[in-house]
PDB file of N, CA and C in Angstrom:
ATOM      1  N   UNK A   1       0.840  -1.180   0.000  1.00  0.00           N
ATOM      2  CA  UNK A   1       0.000   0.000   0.000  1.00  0.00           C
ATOM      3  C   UNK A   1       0.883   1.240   0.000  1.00  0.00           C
ATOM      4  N   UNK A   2       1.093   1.858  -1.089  1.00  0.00           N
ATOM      5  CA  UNK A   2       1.681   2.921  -1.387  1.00  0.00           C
ATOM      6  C   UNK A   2       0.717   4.412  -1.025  1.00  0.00           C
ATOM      7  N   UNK A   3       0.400   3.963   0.158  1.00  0.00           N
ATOM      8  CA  UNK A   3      -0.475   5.634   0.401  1.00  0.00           C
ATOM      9  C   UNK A   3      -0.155   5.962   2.154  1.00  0.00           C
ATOM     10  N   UNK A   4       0.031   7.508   2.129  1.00  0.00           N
ATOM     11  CA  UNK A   4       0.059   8.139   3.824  1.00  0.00           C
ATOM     12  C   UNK A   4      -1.335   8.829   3.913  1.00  0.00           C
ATOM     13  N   UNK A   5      -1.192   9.329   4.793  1.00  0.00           N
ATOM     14  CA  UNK A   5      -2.234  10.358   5.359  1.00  0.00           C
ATOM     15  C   UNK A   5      -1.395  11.968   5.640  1.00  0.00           C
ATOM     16  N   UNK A   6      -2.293  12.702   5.673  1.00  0.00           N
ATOM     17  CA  UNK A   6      -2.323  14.141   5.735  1.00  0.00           C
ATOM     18  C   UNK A   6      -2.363  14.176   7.486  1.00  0.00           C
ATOM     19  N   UNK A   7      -1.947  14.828   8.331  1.00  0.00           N
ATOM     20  CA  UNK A   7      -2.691  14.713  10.159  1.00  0.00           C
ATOM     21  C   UNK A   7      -2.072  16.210   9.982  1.00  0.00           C
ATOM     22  N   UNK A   8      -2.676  16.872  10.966  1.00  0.00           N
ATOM     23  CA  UNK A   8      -2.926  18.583  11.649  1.00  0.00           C
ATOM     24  C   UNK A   8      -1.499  18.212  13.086  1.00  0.00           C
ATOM     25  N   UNK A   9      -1.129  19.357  13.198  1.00  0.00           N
ATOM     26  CA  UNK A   9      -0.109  19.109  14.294  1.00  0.00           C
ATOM     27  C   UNK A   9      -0.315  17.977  15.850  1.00  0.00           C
ATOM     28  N   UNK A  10      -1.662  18.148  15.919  1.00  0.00           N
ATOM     29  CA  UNK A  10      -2.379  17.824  17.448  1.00  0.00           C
ATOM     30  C   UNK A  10      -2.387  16.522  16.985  1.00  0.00           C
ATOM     31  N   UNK A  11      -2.917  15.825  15.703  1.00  0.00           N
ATOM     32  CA  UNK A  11      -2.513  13.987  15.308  1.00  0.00           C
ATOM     33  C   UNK A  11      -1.223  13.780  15.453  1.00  0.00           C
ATOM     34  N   UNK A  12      -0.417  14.684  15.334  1.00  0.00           N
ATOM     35  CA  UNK A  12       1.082  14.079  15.461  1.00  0.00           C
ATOM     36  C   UNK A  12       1.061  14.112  16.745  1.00  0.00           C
ATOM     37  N   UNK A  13       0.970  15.062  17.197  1.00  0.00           N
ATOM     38  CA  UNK A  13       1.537  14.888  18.332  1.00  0.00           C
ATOM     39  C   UNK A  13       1.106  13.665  19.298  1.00  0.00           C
ATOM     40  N   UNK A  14      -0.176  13.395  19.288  1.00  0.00           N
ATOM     41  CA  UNK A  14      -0.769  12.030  20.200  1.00  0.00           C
ATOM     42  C   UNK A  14       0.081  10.801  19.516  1.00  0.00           C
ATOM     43  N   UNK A  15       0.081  10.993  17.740  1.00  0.00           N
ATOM     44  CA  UNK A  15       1.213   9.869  18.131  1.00  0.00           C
ATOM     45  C   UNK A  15       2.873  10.122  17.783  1.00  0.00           C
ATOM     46  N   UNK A  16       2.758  10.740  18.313  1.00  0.00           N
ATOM     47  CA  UNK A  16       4.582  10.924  19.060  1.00  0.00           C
ATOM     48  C   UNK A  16       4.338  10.655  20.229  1.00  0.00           C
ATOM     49  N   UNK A  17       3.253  11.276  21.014  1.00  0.00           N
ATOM     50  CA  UNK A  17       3.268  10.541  22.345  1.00  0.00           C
ATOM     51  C   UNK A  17       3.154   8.942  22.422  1.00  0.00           C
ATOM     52  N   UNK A  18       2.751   8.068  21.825  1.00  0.00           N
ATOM     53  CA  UNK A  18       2.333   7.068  21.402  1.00  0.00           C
ATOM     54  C   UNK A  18       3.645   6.464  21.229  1.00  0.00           C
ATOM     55  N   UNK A  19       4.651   6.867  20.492  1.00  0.00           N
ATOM     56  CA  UNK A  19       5.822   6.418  19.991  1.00  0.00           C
ATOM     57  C   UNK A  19       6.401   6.919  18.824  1.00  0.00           C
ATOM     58  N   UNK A  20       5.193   7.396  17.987  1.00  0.00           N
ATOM     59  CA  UNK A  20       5.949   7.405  16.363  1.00  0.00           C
ATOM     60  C   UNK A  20       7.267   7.891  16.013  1.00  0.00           C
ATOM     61  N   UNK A  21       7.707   7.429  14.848  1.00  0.00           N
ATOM     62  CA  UNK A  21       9.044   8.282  14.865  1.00  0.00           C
ATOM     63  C   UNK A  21       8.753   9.315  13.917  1.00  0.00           C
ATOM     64  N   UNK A  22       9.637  10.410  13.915  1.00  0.00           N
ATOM     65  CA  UNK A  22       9.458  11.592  13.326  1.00  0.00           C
ATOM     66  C   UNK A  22      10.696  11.651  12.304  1.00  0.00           C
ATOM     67  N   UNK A  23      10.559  12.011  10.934  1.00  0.00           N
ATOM     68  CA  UNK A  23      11.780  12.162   9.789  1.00  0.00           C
ATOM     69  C   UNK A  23      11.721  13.955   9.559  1.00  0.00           C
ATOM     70  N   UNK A  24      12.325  14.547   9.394  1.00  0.00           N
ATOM     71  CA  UNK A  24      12.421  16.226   9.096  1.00  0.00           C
ATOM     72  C   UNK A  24      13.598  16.156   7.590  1.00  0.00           C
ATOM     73  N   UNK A  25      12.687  16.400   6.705  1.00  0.00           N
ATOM     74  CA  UNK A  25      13.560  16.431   5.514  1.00  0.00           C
ATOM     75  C   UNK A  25      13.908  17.833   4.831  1.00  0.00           C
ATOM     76  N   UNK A  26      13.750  18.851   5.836  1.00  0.00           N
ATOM     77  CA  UNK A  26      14.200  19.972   5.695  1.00  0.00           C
ATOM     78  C   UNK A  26      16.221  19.928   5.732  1.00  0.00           C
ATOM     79  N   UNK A  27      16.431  21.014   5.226  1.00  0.00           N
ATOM     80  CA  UNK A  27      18.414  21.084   4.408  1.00  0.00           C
ATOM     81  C   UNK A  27      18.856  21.129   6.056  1.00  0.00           C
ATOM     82  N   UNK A  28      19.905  20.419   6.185  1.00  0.00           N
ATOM     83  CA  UNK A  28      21.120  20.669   7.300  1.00  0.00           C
ATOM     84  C   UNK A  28      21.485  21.476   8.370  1.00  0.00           C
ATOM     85  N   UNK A  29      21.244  23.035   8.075  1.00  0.00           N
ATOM     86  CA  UNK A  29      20.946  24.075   8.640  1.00  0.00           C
ATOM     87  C   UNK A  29      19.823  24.592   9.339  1.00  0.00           C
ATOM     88  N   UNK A  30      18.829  24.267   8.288  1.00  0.00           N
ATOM     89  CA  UNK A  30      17.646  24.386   9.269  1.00  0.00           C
ATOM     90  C   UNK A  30      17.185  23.495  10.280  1.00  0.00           C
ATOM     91  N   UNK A  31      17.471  22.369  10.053  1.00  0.00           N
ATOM     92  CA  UNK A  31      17.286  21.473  11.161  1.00  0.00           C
ATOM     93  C   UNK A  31      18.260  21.376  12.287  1.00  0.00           C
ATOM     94  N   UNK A  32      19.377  21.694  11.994  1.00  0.00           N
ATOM     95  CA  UNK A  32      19.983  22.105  13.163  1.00  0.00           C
ATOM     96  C   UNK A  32      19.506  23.383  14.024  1.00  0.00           C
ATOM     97  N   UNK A  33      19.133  24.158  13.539  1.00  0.00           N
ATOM     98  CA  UNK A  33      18.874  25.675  14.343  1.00  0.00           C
ATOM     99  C   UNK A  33      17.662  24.884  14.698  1.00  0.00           C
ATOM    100  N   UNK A  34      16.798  23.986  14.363  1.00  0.00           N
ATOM    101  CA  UNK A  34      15.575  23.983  15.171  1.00  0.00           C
ATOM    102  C   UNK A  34      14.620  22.705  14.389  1.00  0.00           C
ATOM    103  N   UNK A  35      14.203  21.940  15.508  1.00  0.00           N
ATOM    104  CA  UNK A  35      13.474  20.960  14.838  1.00  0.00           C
ATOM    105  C   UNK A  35      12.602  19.887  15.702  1.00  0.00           C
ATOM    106  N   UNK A  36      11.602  19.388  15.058  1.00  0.00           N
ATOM    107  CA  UNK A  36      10.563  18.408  16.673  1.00  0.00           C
ATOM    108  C   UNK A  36      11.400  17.878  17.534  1.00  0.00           C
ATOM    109  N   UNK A  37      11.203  17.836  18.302  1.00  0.00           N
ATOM    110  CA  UNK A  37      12.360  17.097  19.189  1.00  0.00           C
ATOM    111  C   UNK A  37      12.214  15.518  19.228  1.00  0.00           C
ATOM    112  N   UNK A  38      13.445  15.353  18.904  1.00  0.00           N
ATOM    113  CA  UNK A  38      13.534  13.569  18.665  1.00  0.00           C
ATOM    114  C   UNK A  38      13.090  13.487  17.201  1.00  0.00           C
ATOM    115  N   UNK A  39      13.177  14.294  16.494  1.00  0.00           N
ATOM    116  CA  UNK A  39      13.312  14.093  14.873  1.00  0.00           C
ATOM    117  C   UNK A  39      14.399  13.761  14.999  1.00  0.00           C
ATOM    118  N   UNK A  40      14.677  12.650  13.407  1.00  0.00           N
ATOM    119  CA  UNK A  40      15.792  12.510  12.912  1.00  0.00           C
ATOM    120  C   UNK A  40      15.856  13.372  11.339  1.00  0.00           C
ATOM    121  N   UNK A  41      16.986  13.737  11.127  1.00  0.00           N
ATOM    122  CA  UNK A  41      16.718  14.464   9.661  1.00  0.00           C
ATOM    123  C   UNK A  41      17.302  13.288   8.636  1.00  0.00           C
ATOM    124  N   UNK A  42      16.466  13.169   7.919  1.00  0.00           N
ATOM    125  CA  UNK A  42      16.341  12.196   6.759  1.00  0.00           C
ATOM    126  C   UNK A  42      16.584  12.991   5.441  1.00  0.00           C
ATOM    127  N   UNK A  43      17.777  12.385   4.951  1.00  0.00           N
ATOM    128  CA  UNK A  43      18.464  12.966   3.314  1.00  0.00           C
ATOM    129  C   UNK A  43      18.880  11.891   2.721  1.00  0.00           C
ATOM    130  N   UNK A  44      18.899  12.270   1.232  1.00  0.00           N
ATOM    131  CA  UNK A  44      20.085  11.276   0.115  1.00  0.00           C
ATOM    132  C   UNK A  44      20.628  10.497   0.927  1.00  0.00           C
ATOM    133  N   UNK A  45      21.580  11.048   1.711  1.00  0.00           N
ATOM    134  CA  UNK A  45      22.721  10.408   2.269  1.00  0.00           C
ATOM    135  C   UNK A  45      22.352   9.614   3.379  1.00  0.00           C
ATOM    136  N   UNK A  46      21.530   9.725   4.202  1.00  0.00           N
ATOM    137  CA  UNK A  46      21.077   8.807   4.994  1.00  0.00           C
ATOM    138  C   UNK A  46      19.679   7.916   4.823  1.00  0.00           C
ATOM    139  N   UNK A  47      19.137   8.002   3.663  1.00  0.00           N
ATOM    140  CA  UNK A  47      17.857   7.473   3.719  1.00  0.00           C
ATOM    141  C   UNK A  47      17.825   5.738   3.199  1.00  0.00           C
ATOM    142  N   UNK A  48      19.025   5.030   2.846  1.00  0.00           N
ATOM    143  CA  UNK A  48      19.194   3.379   2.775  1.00  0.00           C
ATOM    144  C   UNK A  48      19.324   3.008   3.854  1.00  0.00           C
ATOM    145  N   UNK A  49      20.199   3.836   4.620  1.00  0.00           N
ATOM    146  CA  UNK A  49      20.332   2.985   5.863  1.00  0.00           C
ATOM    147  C   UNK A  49      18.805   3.693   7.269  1.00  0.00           C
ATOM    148  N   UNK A  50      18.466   4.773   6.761  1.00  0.00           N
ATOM    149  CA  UNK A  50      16.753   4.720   7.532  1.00  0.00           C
ATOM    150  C   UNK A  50      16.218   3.734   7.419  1.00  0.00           C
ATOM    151  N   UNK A  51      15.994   3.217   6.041  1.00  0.00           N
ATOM    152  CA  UNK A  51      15.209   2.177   5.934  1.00  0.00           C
ATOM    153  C   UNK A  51      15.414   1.165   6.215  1.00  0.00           C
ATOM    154  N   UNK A  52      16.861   0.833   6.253  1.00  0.00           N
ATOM    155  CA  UNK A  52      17.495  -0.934   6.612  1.00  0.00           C
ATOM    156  C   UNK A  52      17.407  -0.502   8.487  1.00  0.00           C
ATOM    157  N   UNK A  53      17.195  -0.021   9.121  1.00  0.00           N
ATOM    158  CA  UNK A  53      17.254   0.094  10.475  1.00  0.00           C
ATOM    159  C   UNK A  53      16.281   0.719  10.252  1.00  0.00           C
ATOM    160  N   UNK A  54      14.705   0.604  10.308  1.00  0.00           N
ATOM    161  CA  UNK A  54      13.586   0.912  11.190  1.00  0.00           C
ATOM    162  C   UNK A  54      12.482   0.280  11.201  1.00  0.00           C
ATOM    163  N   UNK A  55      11.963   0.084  12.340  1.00  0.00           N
ATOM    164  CA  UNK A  55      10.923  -0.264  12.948  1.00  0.00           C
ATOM    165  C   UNK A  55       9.870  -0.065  11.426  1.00  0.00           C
ATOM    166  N   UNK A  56       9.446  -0.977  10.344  1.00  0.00           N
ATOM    167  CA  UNK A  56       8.610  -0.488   9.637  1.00  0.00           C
ATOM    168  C   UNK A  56       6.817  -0.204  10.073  1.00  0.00           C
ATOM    169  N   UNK A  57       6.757  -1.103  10.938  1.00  0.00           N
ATOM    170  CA  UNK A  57       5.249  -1.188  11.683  1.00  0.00           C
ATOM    171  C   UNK A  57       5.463  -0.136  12.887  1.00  0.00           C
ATOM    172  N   UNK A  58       5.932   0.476  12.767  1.00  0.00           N
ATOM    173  CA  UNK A  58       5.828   1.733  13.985  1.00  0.00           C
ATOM    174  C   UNK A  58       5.599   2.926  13.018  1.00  0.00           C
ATOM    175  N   UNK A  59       4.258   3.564  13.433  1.00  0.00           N
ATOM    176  CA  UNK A  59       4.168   5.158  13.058  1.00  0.00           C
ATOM    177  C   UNK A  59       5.473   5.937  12.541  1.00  0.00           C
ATOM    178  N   UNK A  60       5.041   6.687  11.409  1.00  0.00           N
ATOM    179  CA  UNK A  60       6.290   7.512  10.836  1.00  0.00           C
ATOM    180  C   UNK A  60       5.738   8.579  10.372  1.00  0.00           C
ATOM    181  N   UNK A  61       5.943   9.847  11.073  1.00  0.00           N
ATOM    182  CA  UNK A  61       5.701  11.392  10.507  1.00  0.00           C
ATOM    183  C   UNK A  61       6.910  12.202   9.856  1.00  0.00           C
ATOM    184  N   UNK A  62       6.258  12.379   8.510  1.00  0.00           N
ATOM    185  CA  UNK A  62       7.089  13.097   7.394  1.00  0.00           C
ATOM    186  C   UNK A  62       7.145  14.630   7.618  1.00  0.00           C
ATOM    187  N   UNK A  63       8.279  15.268   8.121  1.00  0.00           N
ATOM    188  CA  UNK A  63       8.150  16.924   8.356  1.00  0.00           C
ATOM    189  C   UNK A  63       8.872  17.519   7.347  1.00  0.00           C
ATOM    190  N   UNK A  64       8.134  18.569   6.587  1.00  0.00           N
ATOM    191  CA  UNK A  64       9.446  19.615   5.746  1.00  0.00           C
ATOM    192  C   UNK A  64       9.100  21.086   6.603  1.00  0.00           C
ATOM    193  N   UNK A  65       9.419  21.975   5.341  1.00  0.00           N
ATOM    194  CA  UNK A  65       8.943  23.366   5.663  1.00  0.00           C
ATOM    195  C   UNK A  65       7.925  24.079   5.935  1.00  0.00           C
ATOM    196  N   UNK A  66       6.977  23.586   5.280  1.00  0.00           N
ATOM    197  CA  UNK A  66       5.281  24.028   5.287  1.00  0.00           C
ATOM    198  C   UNK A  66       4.308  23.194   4.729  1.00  0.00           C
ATOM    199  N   UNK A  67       4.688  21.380   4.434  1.00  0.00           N
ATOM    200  CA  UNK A  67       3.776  20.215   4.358  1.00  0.00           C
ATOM    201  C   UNK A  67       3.605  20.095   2.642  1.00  0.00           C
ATOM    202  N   UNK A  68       4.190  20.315   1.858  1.00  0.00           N
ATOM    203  CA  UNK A  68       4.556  20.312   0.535  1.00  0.00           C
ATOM    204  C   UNK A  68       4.998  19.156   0.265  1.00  0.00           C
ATOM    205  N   UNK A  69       6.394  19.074   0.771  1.00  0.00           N
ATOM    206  CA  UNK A  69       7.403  18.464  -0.165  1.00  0.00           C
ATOM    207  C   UNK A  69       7.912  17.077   1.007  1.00  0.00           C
ATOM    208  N   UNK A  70       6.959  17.072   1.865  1.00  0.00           N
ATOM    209  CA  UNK A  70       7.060  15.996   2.540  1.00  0.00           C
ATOM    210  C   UNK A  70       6.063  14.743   2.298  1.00  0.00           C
ATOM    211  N   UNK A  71       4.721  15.233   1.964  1.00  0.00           N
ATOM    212  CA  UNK A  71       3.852  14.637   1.278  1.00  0.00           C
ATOM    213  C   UNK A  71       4.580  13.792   0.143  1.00  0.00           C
ATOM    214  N   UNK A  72       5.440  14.236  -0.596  1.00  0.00           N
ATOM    215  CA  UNK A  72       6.240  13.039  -1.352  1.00  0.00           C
ATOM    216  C   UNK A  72       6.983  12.009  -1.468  1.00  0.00           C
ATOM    217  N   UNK A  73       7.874  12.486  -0.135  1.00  0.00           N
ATOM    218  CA  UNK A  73       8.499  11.900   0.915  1.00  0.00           C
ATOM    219  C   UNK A  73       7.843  10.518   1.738  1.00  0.00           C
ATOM    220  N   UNK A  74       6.689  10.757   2.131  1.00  0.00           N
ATOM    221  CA  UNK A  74       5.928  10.182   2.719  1.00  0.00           C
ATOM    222  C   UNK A  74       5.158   9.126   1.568  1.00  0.00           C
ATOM    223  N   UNK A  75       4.935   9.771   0.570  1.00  0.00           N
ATOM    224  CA  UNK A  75       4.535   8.636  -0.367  1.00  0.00           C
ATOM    225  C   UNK A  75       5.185   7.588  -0.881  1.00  0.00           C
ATOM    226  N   UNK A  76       7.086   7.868  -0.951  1.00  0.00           N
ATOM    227  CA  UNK A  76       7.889   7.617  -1.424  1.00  0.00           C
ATOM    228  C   UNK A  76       8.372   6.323   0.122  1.00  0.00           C
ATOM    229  N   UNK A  77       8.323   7.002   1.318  1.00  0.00           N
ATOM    230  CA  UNK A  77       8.391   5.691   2.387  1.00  0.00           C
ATOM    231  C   UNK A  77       7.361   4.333   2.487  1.00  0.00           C
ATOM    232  N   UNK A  78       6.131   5.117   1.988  1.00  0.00           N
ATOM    233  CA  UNK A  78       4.593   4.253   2.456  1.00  0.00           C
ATOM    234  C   UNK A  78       5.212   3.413   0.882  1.00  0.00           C
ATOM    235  N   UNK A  79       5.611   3.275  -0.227  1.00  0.00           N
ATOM    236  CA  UNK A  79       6.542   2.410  -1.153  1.00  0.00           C
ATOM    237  C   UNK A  79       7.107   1.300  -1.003  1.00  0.00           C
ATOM    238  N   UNK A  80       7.912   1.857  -0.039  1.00  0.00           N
ATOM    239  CA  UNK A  80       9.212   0.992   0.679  1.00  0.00           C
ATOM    240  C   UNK A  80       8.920  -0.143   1.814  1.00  0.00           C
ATOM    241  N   UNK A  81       7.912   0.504   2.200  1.00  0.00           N
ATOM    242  CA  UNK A  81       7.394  -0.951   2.882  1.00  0.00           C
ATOM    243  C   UNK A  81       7.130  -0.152   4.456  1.00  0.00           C
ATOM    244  N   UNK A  82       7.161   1.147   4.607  1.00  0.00           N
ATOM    245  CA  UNK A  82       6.540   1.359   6.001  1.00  0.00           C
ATOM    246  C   UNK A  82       4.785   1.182   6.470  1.00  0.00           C
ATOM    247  N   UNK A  83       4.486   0.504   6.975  1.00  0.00           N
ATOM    248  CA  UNK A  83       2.813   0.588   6.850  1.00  0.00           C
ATOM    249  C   UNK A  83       2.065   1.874   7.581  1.00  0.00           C
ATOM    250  N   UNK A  84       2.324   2.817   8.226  1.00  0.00           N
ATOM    251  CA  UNK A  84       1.528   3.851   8.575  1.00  0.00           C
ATOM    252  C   UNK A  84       2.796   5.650   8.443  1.00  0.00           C
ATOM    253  N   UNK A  85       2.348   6.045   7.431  1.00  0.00           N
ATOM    254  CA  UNK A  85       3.352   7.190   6.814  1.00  0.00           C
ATOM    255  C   UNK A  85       1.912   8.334   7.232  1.00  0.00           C
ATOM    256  N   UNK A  86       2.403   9.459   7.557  1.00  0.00           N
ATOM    257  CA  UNK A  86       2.137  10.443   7.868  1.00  0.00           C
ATOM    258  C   UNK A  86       2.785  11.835   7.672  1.00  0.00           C
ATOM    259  N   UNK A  87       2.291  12.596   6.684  1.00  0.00           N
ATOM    260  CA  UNK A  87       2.951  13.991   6.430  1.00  0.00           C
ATOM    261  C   UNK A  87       1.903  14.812   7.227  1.00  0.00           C
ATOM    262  N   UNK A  88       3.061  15.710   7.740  1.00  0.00           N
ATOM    263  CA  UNK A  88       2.709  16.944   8.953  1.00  0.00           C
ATOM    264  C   UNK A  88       1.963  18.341   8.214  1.00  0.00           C
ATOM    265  N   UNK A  89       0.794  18.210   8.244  1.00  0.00           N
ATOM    266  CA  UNK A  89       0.340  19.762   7.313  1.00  0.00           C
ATOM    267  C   UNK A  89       1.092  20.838   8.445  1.00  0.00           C
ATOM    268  N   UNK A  90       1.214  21.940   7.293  1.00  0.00           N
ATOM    269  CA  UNK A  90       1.698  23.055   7.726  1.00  0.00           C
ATOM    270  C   UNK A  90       3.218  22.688   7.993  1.00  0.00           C
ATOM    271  N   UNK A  91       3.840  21.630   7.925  1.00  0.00           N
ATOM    272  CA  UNK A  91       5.543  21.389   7.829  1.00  0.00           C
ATOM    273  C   UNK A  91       6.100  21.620   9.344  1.00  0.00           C
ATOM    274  N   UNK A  92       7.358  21.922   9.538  1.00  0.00           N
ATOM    275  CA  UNK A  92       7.817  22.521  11.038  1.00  0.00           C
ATOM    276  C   UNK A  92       7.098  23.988  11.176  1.00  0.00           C
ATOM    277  N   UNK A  93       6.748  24.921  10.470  1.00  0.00           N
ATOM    278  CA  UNK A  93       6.744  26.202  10.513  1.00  0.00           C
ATOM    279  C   UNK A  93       5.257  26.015  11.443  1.00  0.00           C
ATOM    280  N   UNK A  94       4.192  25.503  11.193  1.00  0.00           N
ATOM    281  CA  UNK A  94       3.360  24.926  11.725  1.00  0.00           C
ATOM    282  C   UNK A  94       3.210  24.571  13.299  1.00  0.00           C
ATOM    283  N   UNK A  95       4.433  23.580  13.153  1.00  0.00           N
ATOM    284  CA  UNK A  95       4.251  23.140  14.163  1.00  0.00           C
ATOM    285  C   UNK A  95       5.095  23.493  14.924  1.00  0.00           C
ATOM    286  N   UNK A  96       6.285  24.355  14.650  1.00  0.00           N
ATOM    287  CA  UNK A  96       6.989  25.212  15.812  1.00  0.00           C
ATOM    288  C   UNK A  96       5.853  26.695  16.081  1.00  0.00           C
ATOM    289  N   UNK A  97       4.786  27.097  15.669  1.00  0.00           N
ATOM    290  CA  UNK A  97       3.820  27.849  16.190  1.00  0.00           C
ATOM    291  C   UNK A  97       2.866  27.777  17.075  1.00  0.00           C
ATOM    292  N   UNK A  98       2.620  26.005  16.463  1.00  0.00           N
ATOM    293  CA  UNK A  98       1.531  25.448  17.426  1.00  0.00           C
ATOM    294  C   UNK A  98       2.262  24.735  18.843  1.00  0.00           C
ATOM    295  N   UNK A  99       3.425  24.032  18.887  1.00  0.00           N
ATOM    296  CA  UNK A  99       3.972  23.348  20.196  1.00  0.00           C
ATOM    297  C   UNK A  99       5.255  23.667  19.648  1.00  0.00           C
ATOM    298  N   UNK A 100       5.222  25.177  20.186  1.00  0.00           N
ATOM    299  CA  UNK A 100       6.956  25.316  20.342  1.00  0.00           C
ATOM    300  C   UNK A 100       7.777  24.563  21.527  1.00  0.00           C
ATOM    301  N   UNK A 101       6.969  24.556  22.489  1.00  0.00           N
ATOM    302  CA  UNK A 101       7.706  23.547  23.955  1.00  0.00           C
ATOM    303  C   UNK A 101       8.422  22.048  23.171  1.00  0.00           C
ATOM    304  N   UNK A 102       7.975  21.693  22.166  1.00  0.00           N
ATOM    305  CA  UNK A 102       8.111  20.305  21.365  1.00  0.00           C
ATOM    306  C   UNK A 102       9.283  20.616  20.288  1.00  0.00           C
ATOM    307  N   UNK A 103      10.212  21.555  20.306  1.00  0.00           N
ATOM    308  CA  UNK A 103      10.947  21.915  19.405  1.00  0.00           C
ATOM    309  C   UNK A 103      12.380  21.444  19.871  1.00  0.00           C
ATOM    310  N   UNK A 104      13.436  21.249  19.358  1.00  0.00           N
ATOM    311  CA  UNK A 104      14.975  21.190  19.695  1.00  0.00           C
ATOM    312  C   UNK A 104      15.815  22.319  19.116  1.00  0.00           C
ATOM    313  N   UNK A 105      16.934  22.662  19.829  1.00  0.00           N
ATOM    314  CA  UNK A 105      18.011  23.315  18.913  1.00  0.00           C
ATOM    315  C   UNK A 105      19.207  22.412  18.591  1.00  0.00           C
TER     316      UNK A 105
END
C-alpha cells in the first residue's frame, strides 16, 4: 500500500506521544537551528540505511517546511514498505507555532 495520510499538528503529536518516529527532511541548517524534538533528519545520504534500520510497523511522521514536499516523501516511504506514513500539514513552521515547547536546537 503505497499511500500516507495528511494529520494537523495535534494527530502528530498524540502519536509521538504514542511512539511514532518523526523524519524532518528539511536542508542541514535548518534542522539544526531547530526541529521536533527527537526528529531525525532524513536525506540522500542517509535514507538506505533509515530504511534498513527501522521499525517499519511503527508510526512515521514526514516533516518539511510548510507540508509540501514531505507529502512526497511520505509517499515515497509508504513504497518501501513502512505501513503507517504520515505527512505533517503546515511542515515545522506549523508546528513550531503550534507546540513550540516540542521543538529542539
Amino acid at each position: 500500500m503505497d499511500e500516507f495520510k495528511c494529520i494537523s499538528g495535534q494527530q502528530a503529536l498524540a502519536l509521538i506521544e504514542e511512539g511514532a518516529a518523526i523524519v524532518d527532511i528539511r536542508d542541514s541548517d535548518s534542522f539544526t537551528q531547530n526541529h521536533i524534538t527527537n526528529a531525525v533528519q532524513l536525506n540522500n545520504e542517509n535514507l538506505q540505511d533509515f530504511i534498513r534500520d527501522s521499525d517499519m510497523d511503527k508510526p512515521l511522521i514526514v516533516c518539511c517546511y510548510h507540508g509540501f514536499s514531505s507529502q512526497n516523501a511520505a509517499a515515497q516511504l509508504a513504497h518501501v514498505g513502512f505501513d503507517a506514513v504520515y505527512s505533517l500539514n503546515g511542515g515545522f513552521e506549523a508546528w513550531q507555532a503550534e507546540h513550540p515547547d516540542k521543538c529542539s536546537r
